[in-house]
C-alpha atoms as a PDB file:
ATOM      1  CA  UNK A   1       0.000   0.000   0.000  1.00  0.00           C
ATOM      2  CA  UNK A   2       1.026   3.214  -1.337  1.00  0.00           C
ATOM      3  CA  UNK A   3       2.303   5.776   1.950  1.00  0.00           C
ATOM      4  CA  UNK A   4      -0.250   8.535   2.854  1.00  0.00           C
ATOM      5  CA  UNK A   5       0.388  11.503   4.356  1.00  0.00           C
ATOM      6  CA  UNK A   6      -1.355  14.140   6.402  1.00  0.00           C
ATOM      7  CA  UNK A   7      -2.149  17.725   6.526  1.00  0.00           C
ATOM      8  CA  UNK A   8       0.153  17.881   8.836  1.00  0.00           C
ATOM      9  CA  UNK A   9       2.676  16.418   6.933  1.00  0.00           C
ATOM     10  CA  UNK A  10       2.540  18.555   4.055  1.00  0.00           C
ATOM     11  CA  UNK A  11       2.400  21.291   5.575  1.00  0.00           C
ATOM     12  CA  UNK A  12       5.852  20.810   7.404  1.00  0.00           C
ATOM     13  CA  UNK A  13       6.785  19.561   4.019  1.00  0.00           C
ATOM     14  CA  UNK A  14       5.920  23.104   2.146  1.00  0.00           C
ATOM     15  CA  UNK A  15       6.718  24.974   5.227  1.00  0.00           C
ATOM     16  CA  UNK A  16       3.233  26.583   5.450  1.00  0.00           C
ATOM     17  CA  UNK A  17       0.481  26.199   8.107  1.00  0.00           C
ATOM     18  CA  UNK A  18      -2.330  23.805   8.508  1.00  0.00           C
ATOM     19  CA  UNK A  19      -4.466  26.409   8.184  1.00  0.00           C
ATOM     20  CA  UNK A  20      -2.628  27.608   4.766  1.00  0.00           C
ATOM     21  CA  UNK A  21      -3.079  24.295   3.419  1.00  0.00           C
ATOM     22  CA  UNK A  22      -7.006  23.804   4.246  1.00  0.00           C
ATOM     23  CA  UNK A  23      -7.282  27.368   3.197  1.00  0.00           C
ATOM     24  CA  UNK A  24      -5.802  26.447  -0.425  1.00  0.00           C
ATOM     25  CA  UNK A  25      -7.593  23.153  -0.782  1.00  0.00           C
ATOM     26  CA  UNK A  26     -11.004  24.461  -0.565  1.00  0.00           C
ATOM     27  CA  UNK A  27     -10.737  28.285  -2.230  1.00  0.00           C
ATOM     28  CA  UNK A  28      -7.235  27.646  -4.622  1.00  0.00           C
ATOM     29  CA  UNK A  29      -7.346  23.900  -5.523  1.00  0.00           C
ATOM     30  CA  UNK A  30      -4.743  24.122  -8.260  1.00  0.00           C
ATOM     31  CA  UNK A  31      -2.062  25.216  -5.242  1.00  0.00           C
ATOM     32  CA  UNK A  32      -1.881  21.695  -3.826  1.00  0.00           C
ATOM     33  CA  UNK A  33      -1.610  18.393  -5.590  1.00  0.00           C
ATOM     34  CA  UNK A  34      -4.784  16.154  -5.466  1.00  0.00           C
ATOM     35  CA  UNK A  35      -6.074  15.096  -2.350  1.00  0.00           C
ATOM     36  CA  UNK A  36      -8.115  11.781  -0.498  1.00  0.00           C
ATOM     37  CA  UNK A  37     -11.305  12.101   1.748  1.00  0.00           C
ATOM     38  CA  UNK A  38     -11.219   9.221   4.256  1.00  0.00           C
ATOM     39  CA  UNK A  39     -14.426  10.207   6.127  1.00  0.00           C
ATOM     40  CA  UNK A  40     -13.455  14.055   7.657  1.00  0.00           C
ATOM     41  CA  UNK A  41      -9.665  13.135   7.276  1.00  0.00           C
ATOM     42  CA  UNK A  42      -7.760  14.701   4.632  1.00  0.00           C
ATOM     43  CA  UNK A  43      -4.588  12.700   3.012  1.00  0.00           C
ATOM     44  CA  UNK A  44      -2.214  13.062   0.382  1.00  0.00           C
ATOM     45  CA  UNK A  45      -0.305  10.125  -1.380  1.00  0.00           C
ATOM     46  CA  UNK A  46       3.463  10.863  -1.167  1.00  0.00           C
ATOM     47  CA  UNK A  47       3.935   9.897  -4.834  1.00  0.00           C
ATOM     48  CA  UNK A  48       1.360  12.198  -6.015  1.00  0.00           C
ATOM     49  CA  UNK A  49       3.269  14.895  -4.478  1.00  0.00           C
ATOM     50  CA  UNK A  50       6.532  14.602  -5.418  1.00  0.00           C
ATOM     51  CA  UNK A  51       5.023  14.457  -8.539  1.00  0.00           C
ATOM     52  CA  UNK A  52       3.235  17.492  -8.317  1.00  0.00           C
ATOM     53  CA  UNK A  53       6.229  19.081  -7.207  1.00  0.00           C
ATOM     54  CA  UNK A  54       8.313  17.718  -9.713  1.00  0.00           C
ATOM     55  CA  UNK A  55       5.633  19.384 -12.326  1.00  0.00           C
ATOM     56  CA  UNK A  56       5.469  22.959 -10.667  1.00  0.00           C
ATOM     57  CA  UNK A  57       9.146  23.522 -10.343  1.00  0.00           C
ATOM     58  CA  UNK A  58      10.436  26.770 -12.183  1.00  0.00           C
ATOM     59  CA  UNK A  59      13.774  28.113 -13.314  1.00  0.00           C
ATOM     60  CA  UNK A  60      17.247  25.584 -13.353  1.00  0.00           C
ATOM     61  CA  UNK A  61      19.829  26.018 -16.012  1.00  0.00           C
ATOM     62  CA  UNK A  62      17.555  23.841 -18.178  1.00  0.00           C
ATOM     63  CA  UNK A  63      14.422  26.182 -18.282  1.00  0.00           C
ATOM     64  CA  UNK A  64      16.992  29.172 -18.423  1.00  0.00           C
ATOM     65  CA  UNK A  65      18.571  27.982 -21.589  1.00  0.00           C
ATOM     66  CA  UNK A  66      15.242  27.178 -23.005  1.00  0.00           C
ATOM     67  CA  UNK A  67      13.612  30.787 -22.456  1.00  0.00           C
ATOM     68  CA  UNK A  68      16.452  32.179 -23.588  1.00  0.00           C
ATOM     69  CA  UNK A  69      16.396  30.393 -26.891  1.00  0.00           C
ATOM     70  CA  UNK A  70      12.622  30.679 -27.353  1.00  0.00           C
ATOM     71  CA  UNK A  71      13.340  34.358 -26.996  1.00  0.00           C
ATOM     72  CA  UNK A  72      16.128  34.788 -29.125  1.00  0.00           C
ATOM     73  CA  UNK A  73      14.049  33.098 -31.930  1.00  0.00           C
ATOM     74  CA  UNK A  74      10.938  34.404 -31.876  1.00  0.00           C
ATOM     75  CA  UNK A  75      12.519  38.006 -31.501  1.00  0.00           C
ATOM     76  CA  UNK A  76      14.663  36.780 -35.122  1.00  0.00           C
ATOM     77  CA  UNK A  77      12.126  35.310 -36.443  1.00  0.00           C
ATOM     78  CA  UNK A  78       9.480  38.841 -36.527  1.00  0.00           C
ATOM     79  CA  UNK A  79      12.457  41.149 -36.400  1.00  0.00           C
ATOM     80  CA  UNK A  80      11.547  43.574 -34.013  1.00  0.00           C
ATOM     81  CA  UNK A  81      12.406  43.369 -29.973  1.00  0.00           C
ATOM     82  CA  UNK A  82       9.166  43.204 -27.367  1.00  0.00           C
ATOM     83  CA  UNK A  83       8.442  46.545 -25.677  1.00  0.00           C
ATOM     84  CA  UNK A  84       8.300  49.973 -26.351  1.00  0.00           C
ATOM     85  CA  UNK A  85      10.437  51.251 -29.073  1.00  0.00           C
ATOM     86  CA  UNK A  86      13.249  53.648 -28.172  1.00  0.00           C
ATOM     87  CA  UNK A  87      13.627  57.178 -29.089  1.00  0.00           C
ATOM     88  CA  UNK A  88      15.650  56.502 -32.323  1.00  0.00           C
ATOM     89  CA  UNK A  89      13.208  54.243 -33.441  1.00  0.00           C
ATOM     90  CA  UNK A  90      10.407  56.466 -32.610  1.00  0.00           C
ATOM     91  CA  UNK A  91      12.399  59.217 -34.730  1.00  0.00           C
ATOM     92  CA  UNK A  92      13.656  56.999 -37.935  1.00  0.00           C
ATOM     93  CA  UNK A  93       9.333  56.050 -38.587  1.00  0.00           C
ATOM     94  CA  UNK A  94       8.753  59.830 -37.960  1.00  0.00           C
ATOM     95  CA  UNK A  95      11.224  60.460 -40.837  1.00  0.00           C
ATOM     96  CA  UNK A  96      10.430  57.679 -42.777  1.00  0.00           C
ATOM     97  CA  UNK A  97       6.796  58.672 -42.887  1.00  0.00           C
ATOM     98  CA  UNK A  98       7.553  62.372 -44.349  1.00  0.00           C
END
C-alpha cells in the first residue's frame, strides 16, 4: 500500500500552516496536488506529491537555456524586440513617414 500523508505532513513539508493548506484546498485547488477524503480526514499520497512538485518547479539552467532560446528566436524570427520602441526608433518612422 502506497504511503499517505497528512495535513500535517505537508504542511511541514511546504513549510506553510495547517491552516494555509485547508485554506488552499477548498478556495485555490490548483495550489496543492490532489487530495483523499477518508471520512473528515484529509490525506495526500506521497507519490502524487513529489510528482506534483516535480511538475510545478520553475527556473534551473535547463528552463533558463530554453527561455532564452525561445526568446532569441521568436525576436529573429518577426524582427523587431518586445516593448516599447526607443527614441531613435520612434524618430527613424517619424522620418520615414515624411
Amino acid at each position: 500500500m502506497e504511503k499517505l500523508i497528512t495535513e500535517n505532513e505537508l504542511a511541514e513539508l511546504f513549510q506553510n500552516s495547517v491552516l494555509t493548506i485547508r485554506r488552499n484546498r477548498s478556495a485555490h485547488p490548483e495550489r496543492l496536488p490532489p487530495h483523499i477524503k477518508i471520512g473528515s480526514s484529509v490525506r495526500y499520497r506521497l507519490s502524487s506529491v513529489l510528482k506534483w512538485l516535480e511538475e510545478h518547479e520553475v527556473g534551473g539552467e535547463t528552463a533558463c537555456a530554453q527561455n532564452t532560446t525561445a526568446k532569441t528566436e521568436s525576436s529573429q524570427s518577426t524582427g523587431r524586440r518586445r516593448g516599447r520602441p526607443s527614441k531613435t526608433e520612434t524618430v527613424q518612422a517619424k522620418n520615414a513617414g515624411k
